[in-house]
N, C-alpha and C. Protein backbone atom coordinates (compact mmCIF):
# COMPACT_ATOMS: atom_id res chain seq x y z
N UNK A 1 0.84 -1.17 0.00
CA UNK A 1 0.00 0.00 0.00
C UNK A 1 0.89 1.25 0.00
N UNK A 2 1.02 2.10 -1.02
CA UNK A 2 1.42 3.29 -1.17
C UNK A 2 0.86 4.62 -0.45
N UNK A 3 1.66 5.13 0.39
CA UNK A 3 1.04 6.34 0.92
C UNK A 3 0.98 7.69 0.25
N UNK A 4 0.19 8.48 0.10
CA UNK A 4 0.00 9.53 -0.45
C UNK A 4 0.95 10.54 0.30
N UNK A 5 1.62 10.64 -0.92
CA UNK A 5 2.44 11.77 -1.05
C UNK A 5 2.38 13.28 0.05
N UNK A 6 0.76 13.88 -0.88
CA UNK A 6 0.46 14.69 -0.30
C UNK A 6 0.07 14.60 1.72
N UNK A 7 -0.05 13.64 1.80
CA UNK A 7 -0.51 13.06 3.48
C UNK A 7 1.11 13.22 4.19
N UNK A 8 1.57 12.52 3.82
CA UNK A 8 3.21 12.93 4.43
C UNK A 8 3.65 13.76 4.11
N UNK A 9 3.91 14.44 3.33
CA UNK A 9 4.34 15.86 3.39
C UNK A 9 3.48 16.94 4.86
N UNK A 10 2.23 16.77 4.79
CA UNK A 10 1.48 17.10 6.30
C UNK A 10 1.41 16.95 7.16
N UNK A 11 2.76 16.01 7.34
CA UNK A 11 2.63 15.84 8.58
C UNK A 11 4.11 15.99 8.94
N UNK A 12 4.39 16.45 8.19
CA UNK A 12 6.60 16.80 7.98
C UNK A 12 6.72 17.90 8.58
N UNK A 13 5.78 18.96 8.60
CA UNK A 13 5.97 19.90 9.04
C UNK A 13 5.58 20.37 10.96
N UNK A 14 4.65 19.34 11.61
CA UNK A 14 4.63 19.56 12.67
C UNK A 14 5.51 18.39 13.64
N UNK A 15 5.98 17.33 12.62
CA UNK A 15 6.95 16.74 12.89
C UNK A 15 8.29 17.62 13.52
N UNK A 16 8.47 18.35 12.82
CA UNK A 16 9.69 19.29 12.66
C UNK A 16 9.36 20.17 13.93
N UNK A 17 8.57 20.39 14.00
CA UNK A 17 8.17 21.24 15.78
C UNK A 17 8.07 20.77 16.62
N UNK A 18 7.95 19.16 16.47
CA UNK A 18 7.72 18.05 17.82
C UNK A 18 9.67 18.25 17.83
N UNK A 19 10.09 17.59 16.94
CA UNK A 19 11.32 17.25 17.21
C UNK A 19 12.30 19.10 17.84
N UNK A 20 12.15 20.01 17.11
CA UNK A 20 12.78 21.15 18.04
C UNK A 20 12.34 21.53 19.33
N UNK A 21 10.96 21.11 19.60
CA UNK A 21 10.83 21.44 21.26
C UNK A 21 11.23 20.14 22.24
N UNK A 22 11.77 18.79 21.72
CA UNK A 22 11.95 17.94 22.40
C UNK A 22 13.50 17.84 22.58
N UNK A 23 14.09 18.41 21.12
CA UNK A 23 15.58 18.70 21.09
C UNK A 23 15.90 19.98 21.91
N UNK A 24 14.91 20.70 22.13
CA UNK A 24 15.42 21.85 23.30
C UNK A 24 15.13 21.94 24.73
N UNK A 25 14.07 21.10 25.19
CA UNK A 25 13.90 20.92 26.07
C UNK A 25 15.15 19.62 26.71
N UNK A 26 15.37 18.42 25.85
CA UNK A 26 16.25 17.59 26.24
C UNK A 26 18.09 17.48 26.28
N UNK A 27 18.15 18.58 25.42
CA UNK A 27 19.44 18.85 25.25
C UNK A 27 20.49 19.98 26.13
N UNK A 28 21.95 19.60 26.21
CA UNK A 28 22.57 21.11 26.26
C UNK A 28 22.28 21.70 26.65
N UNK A 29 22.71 23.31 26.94
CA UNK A 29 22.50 24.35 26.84
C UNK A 29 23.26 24.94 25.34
N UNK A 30 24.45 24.61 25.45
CA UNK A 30 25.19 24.66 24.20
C UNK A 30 24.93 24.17 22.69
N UNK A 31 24.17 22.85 23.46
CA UNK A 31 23.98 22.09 21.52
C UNK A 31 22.24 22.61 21.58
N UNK A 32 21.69 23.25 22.43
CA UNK A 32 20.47 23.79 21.96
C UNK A 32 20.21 24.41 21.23
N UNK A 33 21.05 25.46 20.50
CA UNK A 33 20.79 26.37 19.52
C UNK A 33 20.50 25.40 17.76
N UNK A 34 20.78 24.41 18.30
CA UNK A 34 20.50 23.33 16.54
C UNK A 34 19.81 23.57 16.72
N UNK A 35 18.45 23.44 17.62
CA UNK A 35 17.29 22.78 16.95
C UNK A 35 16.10 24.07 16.72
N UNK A 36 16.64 25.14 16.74
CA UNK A 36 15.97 26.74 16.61
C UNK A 36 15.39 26.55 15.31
N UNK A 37 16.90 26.04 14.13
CA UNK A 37 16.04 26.58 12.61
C UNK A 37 15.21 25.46 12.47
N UNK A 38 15.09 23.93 12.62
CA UNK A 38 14.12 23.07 12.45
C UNK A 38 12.68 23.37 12.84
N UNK A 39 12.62 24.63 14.17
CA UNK A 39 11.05 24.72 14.71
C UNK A 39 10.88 25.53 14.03
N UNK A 40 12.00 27.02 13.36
CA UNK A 40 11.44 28.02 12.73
C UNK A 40 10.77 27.69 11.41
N UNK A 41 11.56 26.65 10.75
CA UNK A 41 11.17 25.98 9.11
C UNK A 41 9.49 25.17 9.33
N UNK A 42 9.61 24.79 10.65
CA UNK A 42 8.55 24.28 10.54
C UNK A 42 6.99 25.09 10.91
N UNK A 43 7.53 25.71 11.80
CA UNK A 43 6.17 27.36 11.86
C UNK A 43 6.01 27.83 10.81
N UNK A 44 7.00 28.06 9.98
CA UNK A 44 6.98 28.66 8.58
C UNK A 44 6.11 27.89 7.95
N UNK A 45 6.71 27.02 7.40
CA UNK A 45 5.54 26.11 6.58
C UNK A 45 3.89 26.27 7.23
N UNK A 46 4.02 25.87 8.48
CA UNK A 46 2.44 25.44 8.93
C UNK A 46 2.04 26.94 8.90
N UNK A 47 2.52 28.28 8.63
CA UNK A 47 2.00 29.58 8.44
C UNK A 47 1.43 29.73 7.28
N UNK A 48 2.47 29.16 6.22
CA UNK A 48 2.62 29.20 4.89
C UNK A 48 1.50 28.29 4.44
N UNK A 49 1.20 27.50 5.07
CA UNK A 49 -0.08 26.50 4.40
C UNK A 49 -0.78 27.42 4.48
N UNK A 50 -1.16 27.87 5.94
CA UNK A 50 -2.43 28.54 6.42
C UNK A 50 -2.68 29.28 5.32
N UNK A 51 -1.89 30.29 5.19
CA UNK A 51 -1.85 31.62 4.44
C UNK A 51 -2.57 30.97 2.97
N UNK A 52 -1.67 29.66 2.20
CA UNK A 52 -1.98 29.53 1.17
C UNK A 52 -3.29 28.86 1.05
N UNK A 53 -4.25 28.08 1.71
CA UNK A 53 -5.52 27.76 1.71
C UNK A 53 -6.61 28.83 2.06
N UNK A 54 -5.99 29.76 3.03
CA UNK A 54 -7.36 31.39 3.16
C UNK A 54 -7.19 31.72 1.26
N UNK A 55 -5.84 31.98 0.94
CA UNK A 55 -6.22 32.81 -0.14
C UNK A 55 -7.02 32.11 -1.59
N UNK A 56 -6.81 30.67 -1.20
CA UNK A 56 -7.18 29.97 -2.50
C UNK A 56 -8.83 29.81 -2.18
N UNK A 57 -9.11 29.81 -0.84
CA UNK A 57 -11.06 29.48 -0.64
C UNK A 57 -11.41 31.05 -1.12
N UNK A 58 -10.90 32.21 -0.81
CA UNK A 58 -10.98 33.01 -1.12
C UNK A 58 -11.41 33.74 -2.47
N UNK A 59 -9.96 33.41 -3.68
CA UNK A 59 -10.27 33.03 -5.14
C UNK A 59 -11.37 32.40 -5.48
N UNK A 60 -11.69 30.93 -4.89
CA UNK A 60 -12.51 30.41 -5.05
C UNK A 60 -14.17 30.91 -5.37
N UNK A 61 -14.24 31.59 -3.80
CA UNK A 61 -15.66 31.87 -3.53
C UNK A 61 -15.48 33.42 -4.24
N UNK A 62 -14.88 33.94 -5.14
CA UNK A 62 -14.93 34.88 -5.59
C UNK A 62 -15.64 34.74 -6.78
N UNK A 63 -14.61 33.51 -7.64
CA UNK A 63 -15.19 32.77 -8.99
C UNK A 63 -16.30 32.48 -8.79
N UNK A 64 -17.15 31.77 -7.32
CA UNK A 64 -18.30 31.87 -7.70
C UNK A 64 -19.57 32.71 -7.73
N UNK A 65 -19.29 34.10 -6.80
CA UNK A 65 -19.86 35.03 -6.96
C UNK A 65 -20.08 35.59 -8.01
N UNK A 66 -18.86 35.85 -9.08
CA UNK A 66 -18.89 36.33 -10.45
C UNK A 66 -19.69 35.25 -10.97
N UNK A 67 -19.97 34.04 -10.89
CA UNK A 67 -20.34 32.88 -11.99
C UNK A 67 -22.14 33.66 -11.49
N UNK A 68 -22.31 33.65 -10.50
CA UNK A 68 -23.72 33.72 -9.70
C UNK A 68 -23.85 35.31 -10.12
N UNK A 69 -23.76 35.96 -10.52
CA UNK A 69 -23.55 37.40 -11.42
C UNK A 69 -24.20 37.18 -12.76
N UNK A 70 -23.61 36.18 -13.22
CA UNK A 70 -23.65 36.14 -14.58
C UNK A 70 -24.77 35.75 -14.84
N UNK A 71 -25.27 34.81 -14.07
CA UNK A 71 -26.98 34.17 -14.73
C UNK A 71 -27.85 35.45 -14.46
């Protein structure tokens, strides 16, 4: 059984925030600073989805206002 692509990729990204708050809470003081850009890359992304699904329902329900115009 092949997993969808798109499904793991979704879950890569809060992966990446489990692993920097467990790498900073468990580590160092010194080797703590690794795991900063892994949580930042991963806020990013899960921002970056957000951002990119408001603007696409958005487009969306625009196209259909204009379609609902037209009749």
């Amino acid at each position: 059984m092949r997993l969808n692509k798109v499904f793991v990729l979704s879950l890569v990204a809060p992966f990446m925030v489990l692993i920097s708050v467990i790498g900073l809470m468990l580590r160092e003081k010194a080797k703590k600073i690794f795991y900063l850009p892994i949580g930042i890359m991963g806020i990013s992304i899960i921002l970056e989805k957000n951002v990119r699904r408001k603007l696409e329902r958005k487009n969306i329900l625009e196209k259909i206002k204009s379609y609902q115009k037209v009749k």
